[in-house]
Protein backbone atom coordinates (compact mmCIF):
# COMPACT_ATOMS: atom_id res chain seq x y z
CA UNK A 1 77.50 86.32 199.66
CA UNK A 2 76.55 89.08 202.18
CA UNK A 3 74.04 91.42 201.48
CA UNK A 4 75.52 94.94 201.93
CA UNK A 5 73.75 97.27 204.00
CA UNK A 6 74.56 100.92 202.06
CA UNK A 7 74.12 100.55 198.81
CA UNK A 8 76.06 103.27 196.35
CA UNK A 9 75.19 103.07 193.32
CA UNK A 10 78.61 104.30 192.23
CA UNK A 11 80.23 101.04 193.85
CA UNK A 12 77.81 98.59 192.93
CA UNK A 13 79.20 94.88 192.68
CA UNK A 14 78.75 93.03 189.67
CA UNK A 15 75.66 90.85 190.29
CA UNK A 16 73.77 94.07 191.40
CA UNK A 17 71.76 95.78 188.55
CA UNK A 18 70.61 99.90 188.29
CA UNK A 19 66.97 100.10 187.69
CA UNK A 20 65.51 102.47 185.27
CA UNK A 21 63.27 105.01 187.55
CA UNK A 22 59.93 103.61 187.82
CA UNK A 23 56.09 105.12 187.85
CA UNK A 24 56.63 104.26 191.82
CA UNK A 25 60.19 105.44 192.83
CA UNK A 26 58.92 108.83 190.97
CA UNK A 27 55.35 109.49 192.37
CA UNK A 28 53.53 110.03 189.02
CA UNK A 29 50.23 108.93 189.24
CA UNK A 30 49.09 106.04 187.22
CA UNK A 31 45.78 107.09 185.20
CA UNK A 32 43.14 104.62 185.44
CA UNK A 33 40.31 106.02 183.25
CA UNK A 34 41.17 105.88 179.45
CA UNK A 35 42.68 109.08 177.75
CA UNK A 36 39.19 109.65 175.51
CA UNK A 37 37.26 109.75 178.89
CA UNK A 38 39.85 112.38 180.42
CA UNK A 39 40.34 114.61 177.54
CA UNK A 40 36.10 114.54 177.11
CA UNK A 41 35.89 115.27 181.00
CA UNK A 42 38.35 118.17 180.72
CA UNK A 43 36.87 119.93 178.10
CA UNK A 44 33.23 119.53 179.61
CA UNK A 45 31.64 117.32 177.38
CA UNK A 46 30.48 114.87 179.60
CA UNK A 47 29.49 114.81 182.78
CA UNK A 48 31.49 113.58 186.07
CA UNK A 49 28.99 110.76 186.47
CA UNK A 50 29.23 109.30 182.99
CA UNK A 51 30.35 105.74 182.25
CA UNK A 52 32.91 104.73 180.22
CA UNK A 53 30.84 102.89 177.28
CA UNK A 54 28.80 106.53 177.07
CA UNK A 55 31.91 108.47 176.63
CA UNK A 56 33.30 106.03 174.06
CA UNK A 57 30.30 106.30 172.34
CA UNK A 58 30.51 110.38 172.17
CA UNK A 59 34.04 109.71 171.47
CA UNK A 60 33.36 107.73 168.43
CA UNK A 61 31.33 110.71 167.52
CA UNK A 62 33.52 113.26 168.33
CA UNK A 63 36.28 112.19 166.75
CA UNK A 64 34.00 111.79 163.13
CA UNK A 65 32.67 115.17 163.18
CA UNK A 66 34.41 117.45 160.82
CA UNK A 67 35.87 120.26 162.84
CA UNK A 68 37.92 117.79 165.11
CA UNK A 69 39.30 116.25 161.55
CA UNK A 70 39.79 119.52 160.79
CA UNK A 71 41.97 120.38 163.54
CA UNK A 72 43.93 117.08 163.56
CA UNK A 73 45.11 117.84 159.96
CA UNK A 74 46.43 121.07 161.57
CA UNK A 75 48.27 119.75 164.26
CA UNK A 76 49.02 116.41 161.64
CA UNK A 77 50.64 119.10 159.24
CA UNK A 78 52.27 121.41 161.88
CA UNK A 79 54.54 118.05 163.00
CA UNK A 80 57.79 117.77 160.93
CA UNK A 81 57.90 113.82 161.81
CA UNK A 82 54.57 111.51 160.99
CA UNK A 83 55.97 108.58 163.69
CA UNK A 84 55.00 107.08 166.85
CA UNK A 85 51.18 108.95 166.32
CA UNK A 86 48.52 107.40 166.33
CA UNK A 87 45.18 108.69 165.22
CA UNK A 88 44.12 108.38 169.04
CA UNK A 89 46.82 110.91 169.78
CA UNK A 90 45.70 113.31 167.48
CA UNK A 91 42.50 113.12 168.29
CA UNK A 92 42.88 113.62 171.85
CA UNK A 93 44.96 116.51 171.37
CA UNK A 94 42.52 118.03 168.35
CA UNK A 95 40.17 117.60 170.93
CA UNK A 96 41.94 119.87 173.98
CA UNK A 97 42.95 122.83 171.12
CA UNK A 98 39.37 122.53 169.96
CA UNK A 99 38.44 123.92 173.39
CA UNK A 100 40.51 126.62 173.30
CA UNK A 101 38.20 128.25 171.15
CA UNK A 102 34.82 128.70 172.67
CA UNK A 103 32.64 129.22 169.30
CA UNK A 104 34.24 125.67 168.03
CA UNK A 105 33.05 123.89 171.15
CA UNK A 106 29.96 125.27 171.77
CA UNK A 107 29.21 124.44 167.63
CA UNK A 108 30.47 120.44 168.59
CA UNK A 109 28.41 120.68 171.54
CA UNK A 110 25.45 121.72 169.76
CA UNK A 111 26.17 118.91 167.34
CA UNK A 112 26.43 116.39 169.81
CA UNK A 113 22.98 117.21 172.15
CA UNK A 114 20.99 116.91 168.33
CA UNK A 115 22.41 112.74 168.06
């Protein structure tokens, strides 16, 4: 069989398959540093030049201390539907409202520098 040169996806053949748009075909970056170490960059707790084990270690912190549980029963209780969440999620999104309010982060900040 000949291989067609315009392809139309309204008058495709048979043996020819539509693909599902990919990270490629729509330019959206693919993240390579984990979500913890992006959402602790963003909201300034560590520094640009920190390694991933540190910030996993301040994560594992972080996401123990009792304001961020505090907030993630918020947002946990604000949700009408408990799937597809993981306590990652929550976490990393407890974690970016926590910052909105600059007493809470400077208190978790505080927290931190005394470990």
């Amino acid at each position: 069989m000949a291989a067609r040169t315009t392809i139309n996806p309204q008058t495709q053949l048979h043996t020819e398959h539509r693909r599902a748009p990919s990270v490629v075909s729509s330019g959206k970056a693919i993240p390579t540093e984990p979500s913890y170490f992006r959402a602790l960059r963003e909201v300034g707790l560590i520094p640009q030049t920190c390694t991933f084990a540190e910030a996993f270690r301040l994560w594992t912190i972080v996401a123990s201390d009792p304001t961020v549980l505090a907030y993630e029963k918020m947002i946990r209780e604000k949700q009408n539907y408990n799937f597809n969440n993981s306590r990652n999620q929550l976490t990393h999104k407890a974690v970016l409202q926590l910052a909105e309010s600059v007493q809470d982060l400077e208190a978790l900040k505080s927290r931190i520098s005394v470990l």
